[in-house]
Protein backbone atom coordinates (compact mmCIF):
# COMPACT_ATOMS: atom_id res chain seq x y z
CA UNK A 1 88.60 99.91 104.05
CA UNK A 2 90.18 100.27 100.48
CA UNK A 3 92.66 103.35 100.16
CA UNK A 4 91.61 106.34 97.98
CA UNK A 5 93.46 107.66 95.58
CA UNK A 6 93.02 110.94 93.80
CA UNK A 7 93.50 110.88 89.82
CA UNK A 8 94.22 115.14 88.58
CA UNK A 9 94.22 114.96 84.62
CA UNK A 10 92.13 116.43 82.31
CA UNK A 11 92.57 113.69 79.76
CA UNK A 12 89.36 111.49 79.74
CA UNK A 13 90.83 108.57 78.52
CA UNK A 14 93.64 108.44 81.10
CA UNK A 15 91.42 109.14 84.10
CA UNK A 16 89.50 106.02 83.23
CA UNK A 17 92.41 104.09 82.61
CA UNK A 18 93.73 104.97 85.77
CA UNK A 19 90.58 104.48 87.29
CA UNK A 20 90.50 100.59 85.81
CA UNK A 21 94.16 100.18 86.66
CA UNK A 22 93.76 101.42 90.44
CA UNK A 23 90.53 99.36 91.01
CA UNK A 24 91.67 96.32 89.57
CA UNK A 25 94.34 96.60 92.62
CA UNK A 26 91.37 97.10 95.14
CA UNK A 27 91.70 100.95 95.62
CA UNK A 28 88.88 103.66 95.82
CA UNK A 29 89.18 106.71 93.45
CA UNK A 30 87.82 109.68 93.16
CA UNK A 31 88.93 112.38 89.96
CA UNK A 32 89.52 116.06 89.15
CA UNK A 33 90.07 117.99 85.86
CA UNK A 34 91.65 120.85 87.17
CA UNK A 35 93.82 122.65 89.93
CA UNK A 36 90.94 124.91 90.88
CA UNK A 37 88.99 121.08 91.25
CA UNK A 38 92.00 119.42 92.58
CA UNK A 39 91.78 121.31 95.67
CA UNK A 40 87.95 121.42 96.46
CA UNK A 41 88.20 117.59 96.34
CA UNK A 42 91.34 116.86 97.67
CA UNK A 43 89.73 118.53 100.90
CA UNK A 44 86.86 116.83 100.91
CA UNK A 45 87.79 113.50 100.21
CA UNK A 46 90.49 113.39 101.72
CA UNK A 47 92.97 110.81 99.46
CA UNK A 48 95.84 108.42 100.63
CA UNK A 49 97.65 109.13 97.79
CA UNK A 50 97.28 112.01 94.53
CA UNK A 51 98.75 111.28 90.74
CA UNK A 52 99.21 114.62 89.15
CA UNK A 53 99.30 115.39 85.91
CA UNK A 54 101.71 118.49 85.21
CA UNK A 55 99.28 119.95 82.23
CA UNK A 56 95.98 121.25 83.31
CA UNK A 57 93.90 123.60 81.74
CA UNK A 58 93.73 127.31 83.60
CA UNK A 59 96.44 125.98 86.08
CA UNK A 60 99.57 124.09 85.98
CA UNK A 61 99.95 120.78 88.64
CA UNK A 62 102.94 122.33 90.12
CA UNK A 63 100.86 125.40 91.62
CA UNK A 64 98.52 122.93 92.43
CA UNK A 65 100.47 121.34 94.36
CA UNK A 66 102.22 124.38 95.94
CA UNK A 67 98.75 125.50 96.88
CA UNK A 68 98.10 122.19 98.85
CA UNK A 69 101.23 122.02 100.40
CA UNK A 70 99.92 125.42 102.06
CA UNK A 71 96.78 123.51 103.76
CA UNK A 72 97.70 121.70 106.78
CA UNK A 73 95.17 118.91 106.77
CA UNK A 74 96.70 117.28 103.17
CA UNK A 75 99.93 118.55 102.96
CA UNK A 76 101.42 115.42 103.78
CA UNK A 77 99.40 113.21 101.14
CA UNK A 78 102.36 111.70 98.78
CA UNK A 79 102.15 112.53 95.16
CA UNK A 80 103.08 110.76 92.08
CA UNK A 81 103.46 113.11 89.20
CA UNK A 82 102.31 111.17 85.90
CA UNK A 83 103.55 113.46 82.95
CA UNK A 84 104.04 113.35 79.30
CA UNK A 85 106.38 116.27 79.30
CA UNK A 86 109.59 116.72 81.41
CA UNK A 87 108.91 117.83 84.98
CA UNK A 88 110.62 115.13 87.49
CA UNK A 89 111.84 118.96 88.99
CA UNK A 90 108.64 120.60 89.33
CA UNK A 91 106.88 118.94 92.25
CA UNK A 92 109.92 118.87 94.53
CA UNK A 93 108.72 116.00 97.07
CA UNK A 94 106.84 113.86 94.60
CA UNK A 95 107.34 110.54 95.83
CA UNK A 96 107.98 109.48 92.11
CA UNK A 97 107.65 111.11 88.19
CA UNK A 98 106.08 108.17 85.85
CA UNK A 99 106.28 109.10 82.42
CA UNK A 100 103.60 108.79 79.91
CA UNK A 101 102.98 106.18 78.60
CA UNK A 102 103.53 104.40 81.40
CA UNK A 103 103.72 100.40 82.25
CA UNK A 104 100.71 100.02 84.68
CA UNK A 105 102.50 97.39 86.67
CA UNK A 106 105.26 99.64 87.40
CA UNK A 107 102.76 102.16 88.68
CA UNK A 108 100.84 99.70 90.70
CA UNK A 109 104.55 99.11 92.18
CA UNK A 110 105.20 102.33 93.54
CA UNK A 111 101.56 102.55 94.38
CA UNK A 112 101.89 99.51 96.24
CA UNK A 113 105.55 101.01 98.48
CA UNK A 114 103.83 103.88 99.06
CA UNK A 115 100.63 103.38 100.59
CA UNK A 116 100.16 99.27 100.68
């Protein structure tokens, strides 16, 4: 069964980029706009692994991910935080901050170390 991963960014464009990139490598995805979003989903579907954008609209990815860390059943999922602004501080155990743009290889790469 292909892993899932979870794309958060409200950026159109980027989601289906990501989307292309991550299939491509044979993984599922699944997508959320928001924080509020993030969270129903991230519940229900249950992701191997979450990119996080740090600008969303109505609520920042950090809080986001403060507010998951709080649920027990996907606290543990790793993050990687894929930013345009600065922010490798503001989501503490991100397993890595990719800055955008971004070289997809290089993403598939840490993609790759941290969930096969």
């Amino acid at each position: 069964m292909a892993k899932k991963i979870l794309i958060i960014d409200d950026d159109p464009a980027i989601v289906t980029y990501l989307r292309a990139v991550f299939s491509d490598n044979g993984y599922e995805t699944c997508s959320a706009v928001s924080g509020q979003e993030a969270l129903e989903v991230v519940q229900r579907e249950k992701p191997d692994l979450i990119t996080l954008d740090l600008q969303l609209p109505g609520e920042w990815g950090p809080r986001f991910y403060r507010k998951m860390s709080q649920l027990e059943d996907v606290r543990n999922i790793p993050v990687i935080v894929i930013s345009g602004i600065d922010g490798d501080h503001a989501v503490r155990n991100a397993v890595a901050f990719v800055r955008k743009p971004f070289d997809p290889e290089k993403l598939i790469g840490i993609v790759k170390n941290t969930i096969g």
